[in-house]
PDB file of N, CA and C in Angstrom:
ATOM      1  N   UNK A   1      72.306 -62.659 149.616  1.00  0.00           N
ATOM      2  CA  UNK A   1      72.380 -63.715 148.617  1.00  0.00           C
ATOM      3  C   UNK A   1      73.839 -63.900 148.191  1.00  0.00           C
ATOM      4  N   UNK A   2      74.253 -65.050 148.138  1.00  0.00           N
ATOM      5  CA  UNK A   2      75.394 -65.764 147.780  1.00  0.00           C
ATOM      6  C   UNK A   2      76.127 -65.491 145.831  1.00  0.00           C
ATOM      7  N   UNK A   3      76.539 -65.728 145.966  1.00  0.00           N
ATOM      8  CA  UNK A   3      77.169 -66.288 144.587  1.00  0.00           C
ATOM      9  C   UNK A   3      76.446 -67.285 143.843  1.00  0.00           C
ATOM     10  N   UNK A   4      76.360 -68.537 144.732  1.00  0.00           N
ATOM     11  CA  UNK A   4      75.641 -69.758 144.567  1.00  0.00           C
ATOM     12  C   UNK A   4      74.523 -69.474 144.468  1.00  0.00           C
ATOM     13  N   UNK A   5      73.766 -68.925 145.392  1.00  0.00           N
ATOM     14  CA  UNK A   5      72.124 -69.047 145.177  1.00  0.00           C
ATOM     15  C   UNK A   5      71.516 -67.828 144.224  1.00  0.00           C
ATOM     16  N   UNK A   6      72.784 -66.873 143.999  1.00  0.00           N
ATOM     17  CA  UNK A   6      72.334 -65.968 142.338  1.00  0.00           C
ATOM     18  C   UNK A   6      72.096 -66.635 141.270  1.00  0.00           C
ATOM     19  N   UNK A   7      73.481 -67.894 141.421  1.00  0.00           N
ATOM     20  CA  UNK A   7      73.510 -68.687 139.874  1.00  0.00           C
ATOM     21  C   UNK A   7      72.463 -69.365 140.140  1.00  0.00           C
ATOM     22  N   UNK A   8      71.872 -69.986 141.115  1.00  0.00           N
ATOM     23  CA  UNK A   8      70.577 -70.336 141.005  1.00  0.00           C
ATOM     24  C   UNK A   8      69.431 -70.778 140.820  1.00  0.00           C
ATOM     25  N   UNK A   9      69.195 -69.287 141.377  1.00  0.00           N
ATOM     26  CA  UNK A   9      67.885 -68.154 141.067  1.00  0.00           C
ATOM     27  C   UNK A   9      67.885 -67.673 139.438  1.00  0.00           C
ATOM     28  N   UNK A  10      69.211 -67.610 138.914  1.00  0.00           N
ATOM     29  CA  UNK A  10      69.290 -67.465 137.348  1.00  0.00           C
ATOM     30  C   UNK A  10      69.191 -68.073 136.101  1.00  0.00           C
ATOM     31  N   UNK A  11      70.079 -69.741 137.605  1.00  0.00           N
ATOM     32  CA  UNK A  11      69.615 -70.594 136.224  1.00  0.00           C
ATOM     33  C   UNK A  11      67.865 -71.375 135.998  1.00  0.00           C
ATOM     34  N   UNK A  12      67.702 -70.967 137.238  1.00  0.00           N
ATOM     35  CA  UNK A  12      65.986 -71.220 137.539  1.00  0.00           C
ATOM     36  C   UNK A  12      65.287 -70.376 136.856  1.00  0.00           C
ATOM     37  N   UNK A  13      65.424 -69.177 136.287  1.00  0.00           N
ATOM     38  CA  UNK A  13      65.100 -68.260 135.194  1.00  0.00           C
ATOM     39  C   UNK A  13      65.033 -68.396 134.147  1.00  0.00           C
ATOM     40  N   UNK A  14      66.302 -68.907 133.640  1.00  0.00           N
ATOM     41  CA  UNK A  14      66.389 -69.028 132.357  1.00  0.00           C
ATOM     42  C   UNK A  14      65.757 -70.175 131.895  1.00  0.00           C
ATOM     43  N   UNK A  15      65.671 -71.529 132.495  1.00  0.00           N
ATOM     44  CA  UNK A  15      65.053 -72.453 132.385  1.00  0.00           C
ATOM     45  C   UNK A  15      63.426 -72.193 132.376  1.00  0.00           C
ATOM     46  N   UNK A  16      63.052 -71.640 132.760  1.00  0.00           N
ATOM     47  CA  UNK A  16      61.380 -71.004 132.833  1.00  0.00           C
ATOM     48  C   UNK A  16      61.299 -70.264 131.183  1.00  0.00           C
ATOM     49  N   UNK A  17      62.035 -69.052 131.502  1.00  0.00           N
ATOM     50  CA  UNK A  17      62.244 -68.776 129.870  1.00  0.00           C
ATOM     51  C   UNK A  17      62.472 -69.759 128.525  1.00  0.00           C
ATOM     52  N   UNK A  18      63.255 -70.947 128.619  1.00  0.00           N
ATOM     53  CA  UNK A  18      63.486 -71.586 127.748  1.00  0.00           C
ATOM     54  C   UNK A  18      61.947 -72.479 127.605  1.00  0.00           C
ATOM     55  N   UNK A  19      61.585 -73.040 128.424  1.00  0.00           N
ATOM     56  CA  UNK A  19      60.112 -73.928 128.110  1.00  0.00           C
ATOM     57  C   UNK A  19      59.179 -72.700 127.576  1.00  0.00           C
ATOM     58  N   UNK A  20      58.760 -71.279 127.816  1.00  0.00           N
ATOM     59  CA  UNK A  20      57.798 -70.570 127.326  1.00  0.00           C
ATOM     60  C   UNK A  20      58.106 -70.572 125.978  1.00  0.00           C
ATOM     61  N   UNK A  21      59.738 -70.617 125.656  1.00  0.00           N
ATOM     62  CA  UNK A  21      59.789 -70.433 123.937  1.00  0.00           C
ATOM     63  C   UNK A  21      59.557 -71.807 123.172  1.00  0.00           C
ATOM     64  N   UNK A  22      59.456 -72.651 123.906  1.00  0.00           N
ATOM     65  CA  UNK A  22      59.557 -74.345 123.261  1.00  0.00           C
ATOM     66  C   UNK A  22      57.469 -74.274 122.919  1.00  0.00           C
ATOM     67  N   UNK A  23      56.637 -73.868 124.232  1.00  0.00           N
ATOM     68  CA  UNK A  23      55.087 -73.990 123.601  1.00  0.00           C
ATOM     69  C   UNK A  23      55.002 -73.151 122.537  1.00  0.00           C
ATOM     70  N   UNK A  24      55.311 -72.282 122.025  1.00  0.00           N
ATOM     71  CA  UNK A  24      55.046 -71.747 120.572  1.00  0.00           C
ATOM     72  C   UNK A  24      55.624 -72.334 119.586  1.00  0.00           C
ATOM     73  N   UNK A  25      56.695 -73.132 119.441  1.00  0.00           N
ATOM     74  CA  UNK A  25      57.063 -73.759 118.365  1.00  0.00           C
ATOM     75  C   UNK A  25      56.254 -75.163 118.313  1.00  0.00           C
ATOM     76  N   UNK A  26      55.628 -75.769 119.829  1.00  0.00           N
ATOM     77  CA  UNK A  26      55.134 -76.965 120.114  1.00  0.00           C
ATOM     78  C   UNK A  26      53.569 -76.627 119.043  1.00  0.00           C
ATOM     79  N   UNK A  27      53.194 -75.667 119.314  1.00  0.00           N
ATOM     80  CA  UNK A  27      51.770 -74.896 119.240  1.00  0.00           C
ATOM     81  C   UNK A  27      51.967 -74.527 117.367  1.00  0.00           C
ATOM     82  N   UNK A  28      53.021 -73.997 117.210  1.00  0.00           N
ATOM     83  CA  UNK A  28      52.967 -73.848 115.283  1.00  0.00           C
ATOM     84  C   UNK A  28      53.273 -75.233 114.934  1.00  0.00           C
ATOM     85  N   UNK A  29      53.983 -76.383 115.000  1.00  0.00           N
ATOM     86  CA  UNK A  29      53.768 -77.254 114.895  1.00  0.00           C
ATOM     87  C   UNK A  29      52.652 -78.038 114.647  1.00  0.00           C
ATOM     88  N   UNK A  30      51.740 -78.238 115.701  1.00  0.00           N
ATOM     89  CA  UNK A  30      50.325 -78.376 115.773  1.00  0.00           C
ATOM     90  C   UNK A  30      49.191 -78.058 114.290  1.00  0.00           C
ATOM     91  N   UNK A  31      49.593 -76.635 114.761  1.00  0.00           N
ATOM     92  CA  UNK A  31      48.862 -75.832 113.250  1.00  0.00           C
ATOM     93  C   UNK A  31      49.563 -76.433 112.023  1.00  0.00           C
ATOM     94  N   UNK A  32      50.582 -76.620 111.764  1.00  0.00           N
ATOM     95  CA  UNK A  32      50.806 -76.892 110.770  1.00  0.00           C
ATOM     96  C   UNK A  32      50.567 -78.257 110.322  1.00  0.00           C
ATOM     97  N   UNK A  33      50.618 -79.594 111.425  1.00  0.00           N
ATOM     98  CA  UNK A  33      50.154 -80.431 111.040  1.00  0.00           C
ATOM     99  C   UNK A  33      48.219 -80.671 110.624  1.00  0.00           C
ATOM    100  N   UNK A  34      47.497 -79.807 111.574  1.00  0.00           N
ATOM    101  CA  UNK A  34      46.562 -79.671 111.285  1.00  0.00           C
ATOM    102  C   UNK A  34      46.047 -79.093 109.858  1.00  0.00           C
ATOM    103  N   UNK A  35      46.917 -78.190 109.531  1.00  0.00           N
ATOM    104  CA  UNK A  35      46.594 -77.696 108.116  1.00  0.00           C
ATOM    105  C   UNK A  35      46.647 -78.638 106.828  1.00  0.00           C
ATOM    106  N   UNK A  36      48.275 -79.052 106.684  1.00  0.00           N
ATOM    107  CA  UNK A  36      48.054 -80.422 106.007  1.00  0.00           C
ATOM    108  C   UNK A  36      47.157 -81.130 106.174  1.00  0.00           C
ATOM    109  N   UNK A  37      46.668 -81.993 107.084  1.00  0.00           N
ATOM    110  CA  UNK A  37      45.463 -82.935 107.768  1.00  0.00           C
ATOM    111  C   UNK A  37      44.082 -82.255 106.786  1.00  0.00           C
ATOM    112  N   UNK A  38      43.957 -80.608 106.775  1.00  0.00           N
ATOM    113  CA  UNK A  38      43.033 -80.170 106.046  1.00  0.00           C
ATOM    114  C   UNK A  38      42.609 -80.534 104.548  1.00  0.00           C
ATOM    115  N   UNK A  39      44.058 -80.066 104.463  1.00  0.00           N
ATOM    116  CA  UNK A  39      44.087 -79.949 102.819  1.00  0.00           C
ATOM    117  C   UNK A  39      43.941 -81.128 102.384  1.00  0.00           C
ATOM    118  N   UNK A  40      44.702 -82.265 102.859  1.00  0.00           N
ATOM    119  CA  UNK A  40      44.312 -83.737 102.434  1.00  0.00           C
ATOM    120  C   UNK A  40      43.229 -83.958 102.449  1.00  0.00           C
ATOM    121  N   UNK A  41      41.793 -83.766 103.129  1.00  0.00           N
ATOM    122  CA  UNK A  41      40.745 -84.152 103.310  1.00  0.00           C
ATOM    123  C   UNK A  41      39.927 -83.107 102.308  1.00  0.00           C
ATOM    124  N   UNK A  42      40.086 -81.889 102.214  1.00  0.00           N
ATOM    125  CA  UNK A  42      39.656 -81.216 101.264  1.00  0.00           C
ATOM    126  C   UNK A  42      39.394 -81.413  99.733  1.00  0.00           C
ATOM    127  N   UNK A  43      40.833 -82.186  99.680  1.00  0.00           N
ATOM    128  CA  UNK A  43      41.371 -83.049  98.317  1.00  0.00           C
ATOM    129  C   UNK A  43      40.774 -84.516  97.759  1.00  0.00           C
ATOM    130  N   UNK A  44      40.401 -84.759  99.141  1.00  0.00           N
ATOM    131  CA  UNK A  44      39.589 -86.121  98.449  1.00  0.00           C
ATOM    132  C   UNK A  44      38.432 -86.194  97.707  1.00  0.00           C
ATOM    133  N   UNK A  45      38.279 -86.924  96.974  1.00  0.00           N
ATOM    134  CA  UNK A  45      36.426 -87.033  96.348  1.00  0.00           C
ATOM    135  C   UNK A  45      35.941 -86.919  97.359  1.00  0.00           C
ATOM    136  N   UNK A  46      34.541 -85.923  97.446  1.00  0.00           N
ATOM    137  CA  UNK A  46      33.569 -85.728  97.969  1.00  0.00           C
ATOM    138  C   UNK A  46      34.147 -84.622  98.614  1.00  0.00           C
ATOM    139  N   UNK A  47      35.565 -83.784  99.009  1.00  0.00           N
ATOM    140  CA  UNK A  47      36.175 -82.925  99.905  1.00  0.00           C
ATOM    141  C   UNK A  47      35.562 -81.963  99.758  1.00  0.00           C
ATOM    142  N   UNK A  48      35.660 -80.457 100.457  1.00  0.00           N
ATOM    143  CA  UNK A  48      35.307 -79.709  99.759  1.00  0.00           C
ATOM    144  C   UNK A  48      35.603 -78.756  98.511  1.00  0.00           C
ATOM    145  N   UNK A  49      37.057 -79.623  98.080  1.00  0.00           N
ATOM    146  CA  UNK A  49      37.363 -79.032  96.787  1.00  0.00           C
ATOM    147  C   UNK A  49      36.710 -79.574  95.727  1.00  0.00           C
ATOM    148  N   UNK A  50      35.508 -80.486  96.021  1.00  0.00           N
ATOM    149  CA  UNK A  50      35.158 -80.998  94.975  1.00  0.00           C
ATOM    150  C   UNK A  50      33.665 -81.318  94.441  1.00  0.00           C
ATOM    151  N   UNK A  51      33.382 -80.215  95.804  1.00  0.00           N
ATOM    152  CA  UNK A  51      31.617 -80.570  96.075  1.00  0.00           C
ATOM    153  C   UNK A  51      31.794 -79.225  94.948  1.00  0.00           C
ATOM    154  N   UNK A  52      29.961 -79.323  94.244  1.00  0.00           N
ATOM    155  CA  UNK A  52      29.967 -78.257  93.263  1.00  0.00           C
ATOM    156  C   UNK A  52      28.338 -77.412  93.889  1.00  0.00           C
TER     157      UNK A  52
END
């Protein structure tokens, strides 16, 4: 293996590494909009913050 085809094979690595860390922030994102989405609906008349 070359010089060239180390850098790569490395930068083909790191790029794999960088998208696995991007779905967990994609993925808490998610949750967090979903949670808001909750609480708003919870909050409305009839939600379940308000059923007795």
């Amino acid at each position: 293996m070359n010089v060239e085809q180390k850098l790569a094979a490395l930068e083909a690595e790191l790029a794999e590494i960088k998208s696995q860390q991007t779905a967990p922030e994609e993925l808490a994102k998610l949750v967090r909009e979903m949670t808001i989405e909750a609480i708003k609906n919870a909050q409305r008349p009839g939600g379940v913050l308000h059923k007795k």
